[in-house]
Protein backbone atom coordinates (compact mmCIF):
# COMPACT_ATOMS: atom_id res chain seq x y z
CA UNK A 1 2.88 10.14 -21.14
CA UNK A 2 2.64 10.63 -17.09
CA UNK A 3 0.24 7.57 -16.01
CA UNK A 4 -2.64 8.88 -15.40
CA UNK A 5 -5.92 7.65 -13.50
CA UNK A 6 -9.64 7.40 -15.52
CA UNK A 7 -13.14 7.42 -13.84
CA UNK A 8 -13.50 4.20 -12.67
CA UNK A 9 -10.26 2.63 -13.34
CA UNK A 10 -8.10 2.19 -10.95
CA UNK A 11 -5.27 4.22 -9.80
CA UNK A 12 -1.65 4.22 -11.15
CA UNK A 13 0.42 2.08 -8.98
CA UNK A 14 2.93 3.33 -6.70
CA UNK A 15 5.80 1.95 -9.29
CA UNK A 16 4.70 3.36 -12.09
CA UNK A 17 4.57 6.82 -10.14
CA UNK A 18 8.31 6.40 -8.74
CA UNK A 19 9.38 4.78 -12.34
CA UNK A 20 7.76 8.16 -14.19
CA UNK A 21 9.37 10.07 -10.97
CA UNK A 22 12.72 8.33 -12.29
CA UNK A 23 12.10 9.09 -15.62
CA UNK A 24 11.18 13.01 -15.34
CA UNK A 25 14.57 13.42 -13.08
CA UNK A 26 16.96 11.77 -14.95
CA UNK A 27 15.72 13.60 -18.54
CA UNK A 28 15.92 16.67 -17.32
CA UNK A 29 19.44 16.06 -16.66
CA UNK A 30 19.82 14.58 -19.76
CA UNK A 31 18.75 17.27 -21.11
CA UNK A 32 20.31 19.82 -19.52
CA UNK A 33 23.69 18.05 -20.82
CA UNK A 34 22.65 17.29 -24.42
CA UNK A 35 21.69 21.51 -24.82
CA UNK A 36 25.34 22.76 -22.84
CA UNK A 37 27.01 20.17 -25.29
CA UNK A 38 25.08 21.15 -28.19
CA UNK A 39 25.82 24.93 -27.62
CA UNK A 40 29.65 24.14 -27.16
CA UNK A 41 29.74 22.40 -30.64
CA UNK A 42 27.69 25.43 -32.17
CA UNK A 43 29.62 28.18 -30.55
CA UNK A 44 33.06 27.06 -31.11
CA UNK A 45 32.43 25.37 -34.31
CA UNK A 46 31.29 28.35 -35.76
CA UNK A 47 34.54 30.31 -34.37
CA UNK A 48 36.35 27.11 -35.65
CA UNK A 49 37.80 26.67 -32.64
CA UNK A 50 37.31 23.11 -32.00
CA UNK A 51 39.50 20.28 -33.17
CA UNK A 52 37.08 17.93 -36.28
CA UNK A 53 37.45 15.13 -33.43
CA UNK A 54 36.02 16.74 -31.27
CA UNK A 55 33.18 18.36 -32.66
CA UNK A 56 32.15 15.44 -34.84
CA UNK A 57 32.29 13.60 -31.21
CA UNK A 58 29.86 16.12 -29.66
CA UNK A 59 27.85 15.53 -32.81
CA UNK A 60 27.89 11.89 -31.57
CA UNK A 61 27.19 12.43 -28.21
CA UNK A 62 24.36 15.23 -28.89
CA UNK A 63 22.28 12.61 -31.83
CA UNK A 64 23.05 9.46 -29.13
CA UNK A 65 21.65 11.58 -26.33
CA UNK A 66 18.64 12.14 -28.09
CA UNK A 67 17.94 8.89 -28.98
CA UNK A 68 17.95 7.39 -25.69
CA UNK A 69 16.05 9.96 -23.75
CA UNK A 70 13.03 9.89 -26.87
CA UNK A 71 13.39 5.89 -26.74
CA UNK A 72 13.24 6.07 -22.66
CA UNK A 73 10.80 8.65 -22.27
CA UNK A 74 8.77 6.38 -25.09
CA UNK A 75 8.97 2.97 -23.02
CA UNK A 76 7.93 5.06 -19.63
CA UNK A 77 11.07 4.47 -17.60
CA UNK A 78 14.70 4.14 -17.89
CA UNK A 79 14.25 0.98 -15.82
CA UNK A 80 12.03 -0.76 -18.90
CA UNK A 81 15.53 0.03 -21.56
CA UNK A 82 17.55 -3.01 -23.00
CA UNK A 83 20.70 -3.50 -21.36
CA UNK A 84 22.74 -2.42 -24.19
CA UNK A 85 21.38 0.56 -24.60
CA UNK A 86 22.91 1.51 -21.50
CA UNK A 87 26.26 -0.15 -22.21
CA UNK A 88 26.55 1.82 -25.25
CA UNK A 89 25.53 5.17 -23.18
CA UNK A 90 28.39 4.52 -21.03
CA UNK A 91 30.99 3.99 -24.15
CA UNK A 92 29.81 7.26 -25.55
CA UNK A 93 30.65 9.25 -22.00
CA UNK A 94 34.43 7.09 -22.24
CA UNK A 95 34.49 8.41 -25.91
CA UNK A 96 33.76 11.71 -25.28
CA UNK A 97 36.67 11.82 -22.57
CA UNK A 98 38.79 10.19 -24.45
CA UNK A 99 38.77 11.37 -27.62
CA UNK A 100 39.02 15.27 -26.20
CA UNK A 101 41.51 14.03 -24.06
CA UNK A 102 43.33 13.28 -27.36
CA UNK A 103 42.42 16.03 -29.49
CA UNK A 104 42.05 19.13 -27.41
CA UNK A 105 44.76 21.20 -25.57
CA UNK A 106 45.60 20.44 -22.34
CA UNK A 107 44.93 23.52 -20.83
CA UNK A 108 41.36 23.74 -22.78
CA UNK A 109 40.84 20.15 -20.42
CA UNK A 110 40.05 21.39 -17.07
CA UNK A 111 37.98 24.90 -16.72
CA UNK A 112 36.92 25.74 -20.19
CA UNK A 113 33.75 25.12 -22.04
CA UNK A 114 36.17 23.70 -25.03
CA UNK A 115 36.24 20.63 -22.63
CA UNK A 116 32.91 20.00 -22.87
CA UNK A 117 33.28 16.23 -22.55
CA UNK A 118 33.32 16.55 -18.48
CA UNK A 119 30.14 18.74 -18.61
CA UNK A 120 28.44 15.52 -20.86
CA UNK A 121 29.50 13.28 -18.95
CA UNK A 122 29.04 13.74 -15.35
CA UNK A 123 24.90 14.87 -15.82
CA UNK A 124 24.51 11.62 -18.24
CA UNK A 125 26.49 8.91 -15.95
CA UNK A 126 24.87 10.60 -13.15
CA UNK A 127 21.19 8.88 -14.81
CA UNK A 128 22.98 4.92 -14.53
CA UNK A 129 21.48 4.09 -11.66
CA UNK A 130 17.68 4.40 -13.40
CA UNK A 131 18.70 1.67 -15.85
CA UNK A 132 21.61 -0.45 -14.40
CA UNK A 133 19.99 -1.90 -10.63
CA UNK A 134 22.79 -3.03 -9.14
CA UNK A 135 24.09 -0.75 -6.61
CA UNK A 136 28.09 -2.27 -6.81
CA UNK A 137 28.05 -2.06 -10.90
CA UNK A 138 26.97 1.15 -10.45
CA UNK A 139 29.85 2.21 -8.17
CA UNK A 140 32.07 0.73 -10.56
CA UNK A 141 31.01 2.69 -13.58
CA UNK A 142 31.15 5.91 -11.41
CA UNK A 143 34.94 4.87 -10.88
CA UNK A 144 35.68 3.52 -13.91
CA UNK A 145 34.34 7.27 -15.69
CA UNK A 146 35.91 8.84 -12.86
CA UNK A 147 39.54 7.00 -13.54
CA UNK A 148 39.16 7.79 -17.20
CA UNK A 149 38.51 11.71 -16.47
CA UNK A 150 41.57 11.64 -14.28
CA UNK A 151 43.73 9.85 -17.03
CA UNK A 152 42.59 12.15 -19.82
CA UNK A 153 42.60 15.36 -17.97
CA UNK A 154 45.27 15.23 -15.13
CA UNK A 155 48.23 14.98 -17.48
CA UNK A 156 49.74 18.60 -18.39
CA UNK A 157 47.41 19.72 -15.61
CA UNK A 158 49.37 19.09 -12.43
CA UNK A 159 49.62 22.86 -11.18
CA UNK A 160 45.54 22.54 -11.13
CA UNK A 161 45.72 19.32 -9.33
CA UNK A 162 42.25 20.17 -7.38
CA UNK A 163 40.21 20.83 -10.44
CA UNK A 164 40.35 17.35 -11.97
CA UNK A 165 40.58 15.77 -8.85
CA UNK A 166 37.62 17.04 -7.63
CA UNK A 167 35.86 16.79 -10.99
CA UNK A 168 36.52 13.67 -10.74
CA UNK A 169 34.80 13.07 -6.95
CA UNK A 170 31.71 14.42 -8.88
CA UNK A 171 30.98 11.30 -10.81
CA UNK A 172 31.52 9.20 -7.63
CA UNK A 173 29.16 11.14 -6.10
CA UNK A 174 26.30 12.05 -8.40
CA UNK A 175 26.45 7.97 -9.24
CA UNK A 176 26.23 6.67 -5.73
CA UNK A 177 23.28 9.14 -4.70
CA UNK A 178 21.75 7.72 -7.46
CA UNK A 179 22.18 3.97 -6.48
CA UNK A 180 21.58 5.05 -3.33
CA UNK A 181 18.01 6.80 -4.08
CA UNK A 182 16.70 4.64 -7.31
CA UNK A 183 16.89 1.23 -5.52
CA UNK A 184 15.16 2.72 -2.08
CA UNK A 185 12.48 4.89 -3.62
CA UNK A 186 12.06 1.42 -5.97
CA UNK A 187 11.16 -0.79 -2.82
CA UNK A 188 9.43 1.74 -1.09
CA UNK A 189 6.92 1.88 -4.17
CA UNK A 190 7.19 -2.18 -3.73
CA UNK A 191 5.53 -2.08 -0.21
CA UNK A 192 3.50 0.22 -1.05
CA UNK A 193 1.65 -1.39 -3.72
CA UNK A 194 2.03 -4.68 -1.42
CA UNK A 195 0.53 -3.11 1.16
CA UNK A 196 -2.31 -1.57 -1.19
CA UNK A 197 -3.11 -5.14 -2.71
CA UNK A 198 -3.56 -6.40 0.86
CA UNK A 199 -5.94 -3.69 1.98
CA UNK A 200 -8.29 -4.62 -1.20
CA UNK A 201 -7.94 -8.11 -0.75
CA UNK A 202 -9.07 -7.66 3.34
CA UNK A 203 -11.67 -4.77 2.22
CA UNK A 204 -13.56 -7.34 -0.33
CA UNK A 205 -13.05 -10.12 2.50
CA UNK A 206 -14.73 -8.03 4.58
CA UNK A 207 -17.65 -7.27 2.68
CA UNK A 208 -18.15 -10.78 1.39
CA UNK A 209 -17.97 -11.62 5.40
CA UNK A 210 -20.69 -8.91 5.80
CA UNK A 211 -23.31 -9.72 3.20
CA UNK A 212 -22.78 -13.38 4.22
CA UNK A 213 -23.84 -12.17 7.77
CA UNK A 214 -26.79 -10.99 6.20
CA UNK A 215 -28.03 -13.74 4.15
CA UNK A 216 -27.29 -16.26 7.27
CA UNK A 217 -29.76 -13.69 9.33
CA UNK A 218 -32.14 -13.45 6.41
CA UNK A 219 -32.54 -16.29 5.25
CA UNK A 220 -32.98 -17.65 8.84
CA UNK A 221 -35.96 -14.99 9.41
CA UNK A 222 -37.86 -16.09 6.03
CA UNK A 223 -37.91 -19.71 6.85
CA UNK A 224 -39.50 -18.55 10.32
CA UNK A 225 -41.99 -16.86 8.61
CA UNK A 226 -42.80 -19.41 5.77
CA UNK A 227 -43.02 -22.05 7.97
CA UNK A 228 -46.86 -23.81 9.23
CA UNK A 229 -45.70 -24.07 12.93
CA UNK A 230 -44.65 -20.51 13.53
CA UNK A 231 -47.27 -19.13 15.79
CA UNK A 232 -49.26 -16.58 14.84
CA UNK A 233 -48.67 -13.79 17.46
CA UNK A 234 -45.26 -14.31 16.82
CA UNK A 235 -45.54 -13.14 13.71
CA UNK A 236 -45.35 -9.72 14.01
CA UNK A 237 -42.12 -9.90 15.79
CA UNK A 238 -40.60 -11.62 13.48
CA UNK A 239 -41.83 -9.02 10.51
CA UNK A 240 -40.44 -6.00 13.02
CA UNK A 241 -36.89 -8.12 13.36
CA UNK A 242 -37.23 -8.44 9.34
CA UNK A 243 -37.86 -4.93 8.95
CA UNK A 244 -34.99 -4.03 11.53
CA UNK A 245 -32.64 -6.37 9.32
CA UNK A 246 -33.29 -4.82 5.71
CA UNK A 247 -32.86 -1.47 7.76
CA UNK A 248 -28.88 -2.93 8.10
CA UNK A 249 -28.86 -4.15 5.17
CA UNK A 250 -29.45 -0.91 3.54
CA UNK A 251 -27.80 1.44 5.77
CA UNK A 252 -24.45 -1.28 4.78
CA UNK A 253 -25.34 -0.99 1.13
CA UNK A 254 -25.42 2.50 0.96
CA UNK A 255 -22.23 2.91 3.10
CA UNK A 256 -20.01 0.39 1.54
CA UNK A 257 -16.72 1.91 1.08
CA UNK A 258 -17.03 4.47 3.38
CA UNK A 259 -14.11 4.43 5.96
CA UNK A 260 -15.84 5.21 9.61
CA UNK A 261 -14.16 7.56 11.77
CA UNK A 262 -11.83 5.49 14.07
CA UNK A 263 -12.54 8.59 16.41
CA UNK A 264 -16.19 6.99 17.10
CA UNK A 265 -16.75 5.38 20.34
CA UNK A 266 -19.59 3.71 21.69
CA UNK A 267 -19.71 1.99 25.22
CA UNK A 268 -20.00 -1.81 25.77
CA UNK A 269 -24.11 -0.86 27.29
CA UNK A 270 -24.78 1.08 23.83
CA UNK A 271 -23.75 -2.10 21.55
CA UNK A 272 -25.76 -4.42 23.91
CA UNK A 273 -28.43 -2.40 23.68
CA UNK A 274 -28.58 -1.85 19.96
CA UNK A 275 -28.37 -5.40 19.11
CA UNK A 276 -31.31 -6.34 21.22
CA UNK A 277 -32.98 -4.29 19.01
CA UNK A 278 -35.73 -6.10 16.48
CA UNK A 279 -35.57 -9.29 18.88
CA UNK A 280 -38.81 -8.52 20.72
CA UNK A 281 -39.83 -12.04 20.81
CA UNK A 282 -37.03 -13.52 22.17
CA UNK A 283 -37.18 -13.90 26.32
CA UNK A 284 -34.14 -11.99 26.98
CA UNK A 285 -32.96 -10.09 30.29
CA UNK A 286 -30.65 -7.28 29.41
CA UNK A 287 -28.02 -6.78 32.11
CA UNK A 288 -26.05 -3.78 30.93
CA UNK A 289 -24.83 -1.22 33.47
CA UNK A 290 -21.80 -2.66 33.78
CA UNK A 291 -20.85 -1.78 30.48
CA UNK A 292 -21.83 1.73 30.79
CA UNK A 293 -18.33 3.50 31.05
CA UNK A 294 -16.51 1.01 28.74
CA UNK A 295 -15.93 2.84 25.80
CA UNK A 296 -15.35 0.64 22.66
CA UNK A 297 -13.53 2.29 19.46
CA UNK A 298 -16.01 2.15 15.69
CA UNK A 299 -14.21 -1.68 14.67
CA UNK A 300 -14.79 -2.95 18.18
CA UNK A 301 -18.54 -1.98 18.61
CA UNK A 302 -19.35 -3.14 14.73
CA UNK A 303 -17.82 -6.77 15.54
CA UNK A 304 -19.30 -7.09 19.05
CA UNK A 305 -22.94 -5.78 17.89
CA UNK A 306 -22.41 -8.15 14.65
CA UNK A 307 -21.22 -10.97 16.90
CA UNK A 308 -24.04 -10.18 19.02
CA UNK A 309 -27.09 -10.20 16.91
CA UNK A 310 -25.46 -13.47 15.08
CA UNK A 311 -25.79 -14.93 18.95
CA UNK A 312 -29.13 -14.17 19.16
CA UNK A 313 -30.20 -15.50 15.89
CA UNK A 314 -28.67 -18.75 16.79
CA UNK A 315 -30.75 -18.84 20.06
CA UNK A 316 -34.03 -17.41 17.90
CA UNK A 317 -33.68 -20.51 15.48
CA UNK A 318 -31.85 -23.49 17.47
CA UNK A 319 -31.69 -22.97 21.02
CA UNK A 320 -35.62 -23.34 21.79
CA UNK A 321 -34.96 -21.62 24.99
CA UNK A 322 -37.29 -19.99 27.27
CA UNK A 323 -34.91 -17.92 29.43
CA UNK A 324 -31.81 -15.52 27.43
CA UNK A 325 -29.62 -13.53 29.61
CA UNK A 326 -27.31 -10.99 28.18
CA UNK A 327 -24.99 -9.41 30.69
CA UNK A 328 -22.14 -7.14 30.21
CA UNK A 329 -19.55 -7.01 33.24
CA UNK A 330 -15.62 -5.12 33.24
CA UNK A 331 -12.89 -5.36 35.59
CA UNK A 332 -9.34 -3.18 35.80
CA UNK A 333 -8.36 -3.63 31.78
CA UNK A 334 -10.73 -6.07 30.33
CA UNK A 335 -14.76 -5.80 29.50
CA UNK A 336 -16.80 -9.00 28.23
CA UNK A 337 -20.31 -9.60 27.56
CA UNK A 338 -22.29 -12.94 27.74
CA UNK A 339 -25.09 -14.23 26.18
CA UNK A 340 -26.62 -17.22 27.50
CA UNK A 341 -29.47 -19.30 27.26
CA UNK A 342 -31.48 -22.55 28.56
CA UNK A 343 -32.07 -24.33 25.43
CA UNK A 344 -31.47 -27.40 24.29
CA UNK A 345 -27.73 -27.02 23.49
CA UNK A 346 -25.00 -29.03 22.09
CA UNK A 347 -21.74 -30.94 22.56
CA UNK A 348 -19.08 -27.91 21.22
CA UNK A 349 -16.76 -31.77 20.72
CA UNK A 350 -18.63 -32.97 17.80
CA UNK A 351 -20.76 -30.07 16.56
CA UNK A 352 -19.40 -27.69 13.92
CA UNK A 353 -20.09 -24.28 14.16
CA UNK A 354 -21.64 -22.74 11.40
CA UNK A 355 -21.22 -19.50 9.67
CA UNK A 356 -22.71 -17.66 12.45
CA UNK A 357 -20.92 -18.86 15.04
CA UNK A 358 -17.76 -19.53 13.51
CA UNK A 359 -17.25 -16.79 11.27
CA UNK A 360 -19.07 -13.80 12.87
CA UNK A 361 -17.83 -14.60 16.54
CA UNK A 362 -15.46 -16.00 17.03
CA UNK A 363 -12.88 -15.30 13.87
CA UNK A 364 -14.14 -11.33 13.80
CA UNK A 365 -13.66 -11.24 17.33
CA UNK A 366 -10.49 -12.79 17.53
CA UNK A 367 -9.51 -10.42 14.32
CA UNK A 368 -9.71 -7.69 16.55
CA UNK A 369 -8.04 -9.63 20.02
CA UNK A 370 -11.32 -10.35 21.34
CA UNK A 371 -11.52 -13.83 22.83
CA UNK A 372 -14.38 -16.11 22.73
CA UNK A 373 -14.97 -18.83 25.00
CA UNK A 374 -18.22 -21.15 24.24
CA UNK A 375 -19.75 -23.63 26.86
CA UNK A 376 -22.72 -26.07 26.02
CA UNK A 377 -24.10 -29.08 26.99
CA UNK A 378 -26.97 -31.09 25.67
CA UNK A 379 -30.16 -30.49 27.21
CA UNK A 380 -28.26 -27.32 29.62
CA UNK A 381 -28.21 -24.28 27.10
CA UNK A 382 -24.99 -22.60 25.92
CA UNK A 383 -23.58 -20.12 27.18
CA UNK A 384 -20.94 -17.61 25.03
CA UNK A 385 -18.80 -15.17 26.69
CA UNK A 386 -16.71 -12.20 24.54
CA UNK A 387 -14.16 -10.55 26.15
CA UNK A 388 -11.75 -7.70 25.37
CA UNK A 389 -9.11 -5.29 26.90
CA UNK A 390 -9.70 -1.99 27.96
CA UNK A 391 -7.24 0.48 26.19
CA UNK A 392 -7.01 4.19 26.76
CA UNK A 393 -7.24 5.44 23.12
CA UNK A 394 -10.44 4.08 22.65
């Protein structure tokens, strides 16, 4: 059976598709030479026209045929075949030449359907390159058959020189396309998959990276509001910046696994803005014009404006600062935005960043070939600067 994809399982892999591709190919030619020599042994049998050798070799050839395109269409690709399977597939084709080299009249050798055995033989050799990959053994059977035509065929045949000669070209030809394409198609089905697996391995990075984001911010706002000390006309605030972060959390919930438009741009002023949003009680001074005509592409904005709100937590629940300035500047081909405070800071020398910091700045940004460059001092504030180029796509 063609592999096939169920609701929610995944789907085939690009191998199997190229392998069944194989398959489908190489039967029909297969085929297409087990019916011609088939209706050979029928027709001239039945006019008795055919040596016993040679029909009881067709006979041979017609049962073997059979066998190995039911057993390979069975297993789902000539590729998954033992070995000697093939090996005796490729005695069969020397049989066949031989033995109506032996038994037939020369002139019934080259142009008449009485010579089947060339017909046979150049569609099946034509499929060794599904089952033998190795692109040199396969050249070598194609000369080996093709030698073996010549030496069965070109004797008592010299005034038709071109006809075997030629003939004999064919399974040169039909072989090496096939090493040629099998092997190629094989690898390209390879990176493919490679390629695929790497995609779902980044794609559930990313949304472990994302819900981690939101715990770290959630988790963060609840032990605000749980805790004796908060004050109470803060409180409010706080439930707004809660609300404001569930609102994320469900619009990401709802859209995971949706692929954004990588036409959608925002400016560097827009993702400022938006991640100011919901932190009303924070003292911060927006300075955004700067950042009005620096247009950012839909993975740029989302890891600036995640970067940014993870900033602003950090000040919310460490900094203690009474002053937060957020400005967003550009020059000829970059952009950057700052967030800085006056809090109590820290020495960046023997302080670990945490998930926050670490993982939601500075690795997303420099993901995307952001940089991030963090100053802080004890008792000074910190002050975090993300910068990026301008491109002209964006």
């Amino acid at each position: 059976m063609a592999p096939e994809t169920r609701a929610g399982e995944p789907s085939a892999s690009s191998q199997s598709v190229v392998e069944w591709a194989i398959l489908v190919i190489f039967s029909i030619l297969r085929i297409c030479a087990t019916i011609q020599t088939a209706a050979s042994a029928i027709g001239y049998g039945v006019k008795e026209e055919l040596p016993v050798g040679s029909l009881i070799m067709s006979v041979v050839a017609v049962v073997w045929s059979v066998f190995f395109l039911v057993g390979s269409i069975r297993r789902g690709s000539f590729a998954a075949i033992p070995q000697w399977w093939g090996i005796i597939d490729i005695s069969v084709c020397v049989l066949c030449l031989g033995v109506t080299g032996l038994v037939l009249p020369r002139e019934w050798l080259v142009g008449s359907w009485h010579g089947w055995a060339y017909s046979y033989t150049a569609l099946v050799s034509s499929t060794v390159p599904g089952w033998l990959q190795s692109r040199n053994k396969c050249i070598g059977v194609a000369v080996g058959i093709a030698a073996i035509y010549l030496t069965t065929a070109l004797p008592g045949n010299l005034d038709s020189f071109m006809t075997p000669a030629t003939n004999s070209i064919s399974y040169i030809v039909f072989i090496t396309c096939g090493a040629i394409m099998c092997p190629a198609v094989r690898r390209m089905a390879a990176v493919s998959d490679e390629n695929r697996d790497r995609a779902l391995q980044l794609t559930a990075a990313l949304e472990q990276a994302k819900y981690q984001f939101h715990i770290h911010n959630v988790t963060g706002l609840m032990a605000q509001l749980i805790r004796d000390d908060t004050p109470q006309e803060i409180l409010p605030l706080l439930r707004e910046q809660a609300s404001q972060e569930v609102n994320r959390l469900r619009h990401d919930i709802l859209s995971s696994g949706e692929v954004a438009p990588t036409s959608s741009v925002k400016t560097v002023d827009q993702v400022v803005n938006s991640s100011l949003a919901g932190f009303g009680e924070l003292p911060i001074e927006a300075r955004t014009a700067l950042g009005r005509d620096v247009r950012l592409n839909s993975d740029e904005a989302l890891v600036l404006e995640s970067a940014l709100i993870s900033l602003l937590y950090n000040v919310q629940f460490h900094a203690q600062a009474s002053e937060v300035v957020v400005h967003a500047d550009s020059g000829d081909d970059f952009w950057e935005v700052s967030v800085c405070d006056n809090g109590v800071g820290f020495d960046p020398s023997t302080t670990s960043y945490g998930f926050g910091l670490q993982s939601q700045v500075v690795d997303s940004a420099s993901n995307k070939g952001m940089t991030v460059e963090i100053t802080s001092h004890p008792g000074e504030g910190t002050c975090v600067v993300i910068r990026g180029h301008k491109h002209s796509d964006a």
